[in-house]
N, C-alpha and C. Protein backbone atom coordinates (compact mmCIF):
# COMPACT_ATOMS: atom_id res chain seq x y z
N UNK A 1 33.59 134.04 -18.70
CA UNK A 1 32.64 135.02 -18.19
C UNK A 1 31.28 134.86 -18.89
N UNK A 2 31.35 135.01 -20.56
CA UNK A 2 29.82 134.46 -21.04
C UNK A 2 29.08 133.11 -20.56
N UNK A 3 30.01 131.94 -20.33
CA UNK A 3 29.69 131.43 -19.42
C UNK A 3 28.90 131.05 -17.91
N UNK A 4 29.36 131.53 -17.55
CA UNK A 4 28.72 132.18 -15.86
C UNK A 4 27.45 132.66 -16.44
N UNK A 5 27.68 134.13 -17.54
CA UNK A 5 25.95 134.98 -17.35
C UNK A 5 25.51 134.09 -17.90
N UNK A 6 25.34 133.06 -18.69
CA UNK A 6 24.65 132.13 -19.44
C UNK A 6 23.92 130.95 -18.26
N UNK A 7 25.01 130.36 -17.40
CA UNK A 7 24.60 130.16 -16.46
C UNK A 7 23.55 130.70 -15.55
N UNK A 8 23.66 131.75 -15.02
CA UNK A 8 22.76 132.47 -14.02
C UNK A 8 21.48 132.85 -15.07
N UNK A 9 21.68 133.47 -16.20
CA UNK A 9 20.17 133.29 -17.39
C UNK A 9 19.59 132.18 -17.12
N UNK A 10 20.14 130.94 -17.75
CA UNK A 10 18.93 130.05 -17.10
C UNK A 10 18.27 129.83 -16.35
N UNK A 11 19.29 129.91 -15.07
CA UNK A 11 18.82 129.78 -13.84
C UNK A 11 18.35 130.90 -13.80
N UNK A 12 17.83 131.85 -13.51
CA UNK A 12 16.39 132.83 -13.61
C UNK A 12 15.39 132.52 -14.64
N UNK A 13 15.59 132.15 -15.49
CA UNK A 13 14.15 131.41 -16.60
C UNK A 13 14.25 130.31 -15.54
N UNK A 14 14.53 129.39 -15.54
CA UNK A 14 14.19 127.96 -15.13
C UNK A 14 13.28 128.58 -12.98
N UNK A 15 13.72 129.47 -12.90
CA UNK A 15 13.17 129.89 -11.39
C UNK A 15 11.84 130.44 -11.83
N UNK A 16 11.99 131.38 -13.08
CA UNK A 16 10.66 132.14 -13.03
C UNK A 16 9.57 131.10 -13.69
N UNK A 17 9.72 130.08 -14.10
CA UNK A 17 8.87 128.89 -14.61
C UNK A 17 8.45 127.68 -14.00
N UNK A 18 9.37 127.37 -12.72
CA UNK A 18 9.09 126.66 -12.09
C UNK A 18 8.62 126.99 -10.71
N UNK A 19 7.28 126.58 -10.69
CA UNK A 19 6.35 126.96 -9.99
C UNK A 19 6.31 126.14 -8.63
N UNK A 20 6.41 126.91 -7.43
CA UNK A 20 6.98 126.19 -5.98
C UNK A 20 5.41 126.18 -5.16
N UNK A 21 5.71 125.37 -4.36
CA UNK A 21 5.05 125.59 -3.28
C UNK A 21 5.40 125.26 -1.49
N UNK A 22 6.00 126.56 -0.91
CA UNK A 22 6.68 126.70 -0.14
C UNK A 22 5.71 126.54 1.03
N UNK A 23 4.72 126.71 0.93
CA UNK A 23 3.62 126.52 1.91
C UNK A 23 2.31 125.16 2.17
N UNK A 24 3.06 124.19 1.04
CA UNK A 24 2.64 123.09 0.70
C UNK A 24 1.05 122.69 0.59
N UNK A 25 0.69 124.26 -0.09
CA UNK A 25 -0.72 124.32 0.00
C UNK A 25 -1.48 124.16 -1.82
N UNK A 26 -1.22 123.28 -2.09
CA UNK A 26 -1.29 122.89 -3.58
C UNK A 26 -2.77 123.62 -4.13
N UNK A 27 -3.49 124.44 -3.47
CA UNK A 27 -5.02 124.96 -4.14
C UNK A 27 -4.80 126.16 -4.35
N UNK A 28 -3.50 127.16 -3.56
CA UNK A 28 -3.19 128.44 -4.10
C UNK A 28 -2.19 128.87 -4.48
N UNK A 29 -0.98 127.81 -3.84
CA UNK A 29 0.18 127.67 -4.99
C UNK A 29 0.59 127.43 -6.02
N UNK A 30 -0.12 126.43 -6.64
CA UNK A 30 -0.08 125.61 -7.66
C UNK A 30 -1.36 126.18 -9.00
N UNK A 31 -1.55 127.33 -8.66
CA UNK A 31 -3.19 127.64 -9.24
C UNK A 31 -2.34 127.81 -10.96
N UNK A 32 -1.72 128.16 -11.40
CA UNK A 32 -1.23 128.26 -13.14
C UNK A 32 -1.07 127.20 -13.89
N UNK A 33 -0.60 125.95 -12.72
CA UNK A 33 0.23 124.61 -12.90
C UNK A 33 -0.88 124.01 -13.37
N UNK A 34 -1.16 123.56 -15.03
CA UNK A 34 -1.97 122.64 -15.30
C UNK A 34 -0.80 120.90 -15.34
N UNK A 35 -1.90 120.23 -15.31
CA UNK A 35 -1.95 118.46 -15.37
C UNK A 35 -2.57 117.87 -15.83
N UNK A 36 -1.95 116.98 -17.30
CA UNK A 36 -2.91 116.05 -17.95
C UNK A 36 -3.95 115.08 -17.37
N UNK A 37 -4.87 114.68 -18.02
CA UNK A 37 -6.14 114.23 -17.76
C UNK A 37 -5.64 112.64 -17.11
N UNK A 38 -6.15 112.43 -16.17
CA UNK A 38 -6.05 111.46 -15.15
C UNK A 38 -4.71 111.50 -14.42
N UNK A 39 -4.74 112.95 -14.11
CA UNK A 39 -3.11 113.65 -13.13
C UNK A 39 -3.48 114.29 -12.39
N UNK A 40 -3.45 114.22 -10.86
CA UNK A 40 -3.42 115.46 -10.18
C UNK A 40 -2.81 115.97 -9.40
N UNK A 41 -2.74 117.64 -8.76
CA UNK A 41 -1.66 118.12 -8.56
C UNK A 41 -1.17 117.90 -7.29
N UNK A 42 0.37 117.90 -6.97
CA UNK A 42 0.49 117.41 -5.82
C UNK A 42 1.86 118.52 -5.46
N UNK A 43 2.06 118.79 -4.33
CA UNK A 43 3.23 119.58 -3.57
C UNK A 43 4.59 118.68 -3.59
N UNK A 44 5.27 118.40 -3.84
CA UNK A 44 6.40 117.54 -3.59
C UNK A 44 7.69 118.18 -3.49
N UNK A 45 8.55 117.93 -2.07
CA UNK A 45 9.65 118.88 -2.53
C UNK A 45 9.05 120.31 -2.41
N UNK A 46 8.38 121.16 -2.24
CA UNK A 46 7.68 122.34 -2.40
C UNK A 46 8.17 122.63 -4.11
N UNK A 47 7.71 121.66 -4.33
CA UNK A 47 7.78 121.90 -6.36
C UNK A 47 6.56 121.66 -6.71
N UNK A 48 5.67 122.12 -7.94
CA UNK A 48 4.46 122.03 -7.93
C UNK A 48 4.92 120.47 -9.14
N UNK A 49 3.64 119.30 -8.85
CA UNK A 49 3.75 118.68 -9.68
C UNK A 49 2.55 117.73 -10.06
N UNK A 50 2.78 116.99 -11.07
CA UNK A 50 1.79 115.84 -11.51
C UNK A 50 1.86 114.56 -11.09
N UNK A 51 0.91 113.73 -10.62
CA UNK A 51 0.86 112.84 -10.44
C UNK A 51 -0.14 112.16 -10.57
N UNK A 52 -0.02 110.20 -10.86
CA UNK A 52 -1.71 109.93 -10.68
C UNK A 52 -1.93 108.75 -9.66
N UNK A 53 -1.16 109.06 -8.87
CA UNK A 53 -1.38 107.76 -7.69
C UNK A 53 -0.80 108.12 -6.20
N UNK A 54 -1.63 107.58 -5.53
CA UNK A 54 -1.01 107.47 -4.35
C UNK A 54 -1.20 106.36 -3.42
N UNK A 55 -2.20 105.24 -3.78
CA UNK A 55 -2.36 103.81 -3.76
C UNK A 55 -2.50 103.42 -4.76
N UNK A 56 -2.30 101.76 -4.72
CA UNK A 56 -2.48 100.99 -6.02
C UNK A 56 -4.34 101.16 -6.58
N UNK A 57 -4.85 101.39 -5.32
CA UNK A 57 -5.94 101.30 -5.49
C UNK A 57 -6.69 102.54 -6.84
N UNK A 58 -5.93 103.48 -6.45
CA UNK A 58 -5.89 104.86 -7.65
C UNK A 58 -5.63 104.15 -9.18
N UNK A 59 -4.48 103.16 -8.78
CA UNK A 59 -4.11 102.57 -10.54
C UNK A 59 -5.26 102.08 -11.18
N UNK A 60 -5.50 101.00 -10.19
CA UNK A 60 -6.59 100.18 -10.57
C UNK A 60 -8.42 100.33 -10.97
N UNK A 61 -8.66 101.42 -10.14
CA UNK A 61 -9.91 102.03 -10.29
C UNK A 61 -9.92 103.56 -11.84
N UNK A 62 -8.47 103.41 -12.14
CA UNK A 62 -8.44 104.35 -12.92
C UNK A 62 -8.25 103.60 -14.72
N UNK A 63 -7.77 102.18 -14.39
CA UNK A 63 -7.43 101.67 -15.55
C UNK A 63 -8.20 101.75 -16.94
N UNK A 64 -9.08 102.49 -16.99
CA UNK A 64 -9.92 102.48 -17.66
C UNK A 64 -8.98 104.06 -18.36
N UNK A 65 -8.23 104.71 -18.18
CA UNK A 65 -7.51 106.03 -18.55
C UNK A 65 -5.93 105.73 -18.41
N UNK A 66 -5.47 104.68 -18.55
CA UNK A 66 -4.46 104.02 -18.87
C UNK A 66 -4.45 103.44 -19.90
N UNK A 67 -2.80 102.71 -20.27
CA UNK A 67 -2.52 102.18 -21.76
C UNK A 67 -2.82 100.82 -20.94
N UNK A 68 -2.82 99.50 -21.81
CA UNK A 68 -3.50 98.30 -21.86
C UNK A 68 -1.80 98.51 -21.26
N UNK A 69 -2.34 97.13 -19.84
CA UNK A 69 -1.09 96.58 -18.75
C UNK A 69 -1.23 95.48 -19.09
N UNK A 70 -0.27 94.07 -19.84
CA UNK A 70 -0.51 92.79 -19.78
C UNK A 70 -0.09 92.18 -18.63
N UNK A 71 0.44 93.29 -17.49
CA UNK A 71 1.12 92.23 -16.02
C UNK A 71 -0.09 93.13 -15.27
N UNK A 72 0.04 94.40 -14.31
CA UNK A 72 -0.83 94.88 -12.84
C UNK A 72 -0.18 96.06 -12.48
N UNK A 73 -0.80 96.77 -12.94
CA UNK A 73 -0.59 98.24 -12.61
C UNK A 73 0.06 98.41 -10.71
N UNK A 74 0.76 99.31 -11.01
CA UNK A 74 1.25 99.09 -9.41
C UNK A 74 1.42 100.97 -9.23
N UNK A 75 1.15 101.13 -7.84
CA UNK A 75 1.54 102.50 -7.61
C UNK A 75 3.02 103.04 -7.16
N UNK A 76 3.78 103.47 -8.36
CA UNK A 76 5.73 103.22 -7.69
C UNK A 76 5.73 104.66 -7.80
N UNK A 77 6.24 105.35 -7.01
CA UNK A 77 6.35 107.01 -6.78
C UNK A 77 5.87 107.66 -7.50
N UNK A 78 4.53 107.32 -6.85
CA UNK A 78 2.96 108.39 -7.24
C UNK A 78 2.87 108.08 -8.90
N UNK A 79 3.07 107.06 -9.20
CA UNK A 79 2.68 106.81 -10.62
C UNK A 79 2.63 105.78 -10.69
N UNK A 80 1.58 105.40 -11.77
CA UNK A 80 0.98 104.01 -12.04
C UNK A 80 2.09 103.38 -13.01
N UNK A 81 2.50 102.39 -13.06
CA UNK A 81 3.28 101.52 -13.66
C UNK A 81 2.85 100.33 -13.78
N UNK A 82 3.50 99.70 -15.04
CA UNK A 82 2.68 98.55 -14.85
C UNK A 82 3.93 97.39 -14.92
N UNK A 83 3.85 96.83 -13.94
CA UNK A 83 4.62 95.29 -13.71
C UNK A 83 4.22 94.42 -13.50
């Protein structure tokens, strides 16, 4: 039984902290949700989140706010990677 309420506790912290967006309107849903510097916010899932890509072209014009890539930054689910 402590179990279970321990269970359902989290799960109400983890609901009241994670910030949705059911209307996939990321400028008034997402308004508390900060994102580190060269991140921005995106709807996914109606979950509020960070990201810094959505073409390679984003990696590449941004490399200058990236760690040193010795292969080519690539854009792999909304994040810059480098392979």
């Amino acid at each position: 039984m402590k179990a279970l309420l321990f269970c359902v506790a989290i799960t109400m912290v983890v609901d009241v902290f994670a910030e949705n967006c059911p209307n996939n309107n990321v400028a008034t849903e997402c308004m508390s949700f900060q994102c580190s510097f060269g991140y921005y916010k995106e709807c996914v899932n109606q979950i509020c989140t960070c990201n810094n890509c959505m073409t390679q072209q984003d990696c590449t014009s941004n490399a200058a706010g990236l760690p040193n890539c010795n292969r080519q930054w690539h854009c792999v689910d909304n994040l810059c990677r480098c392979y």
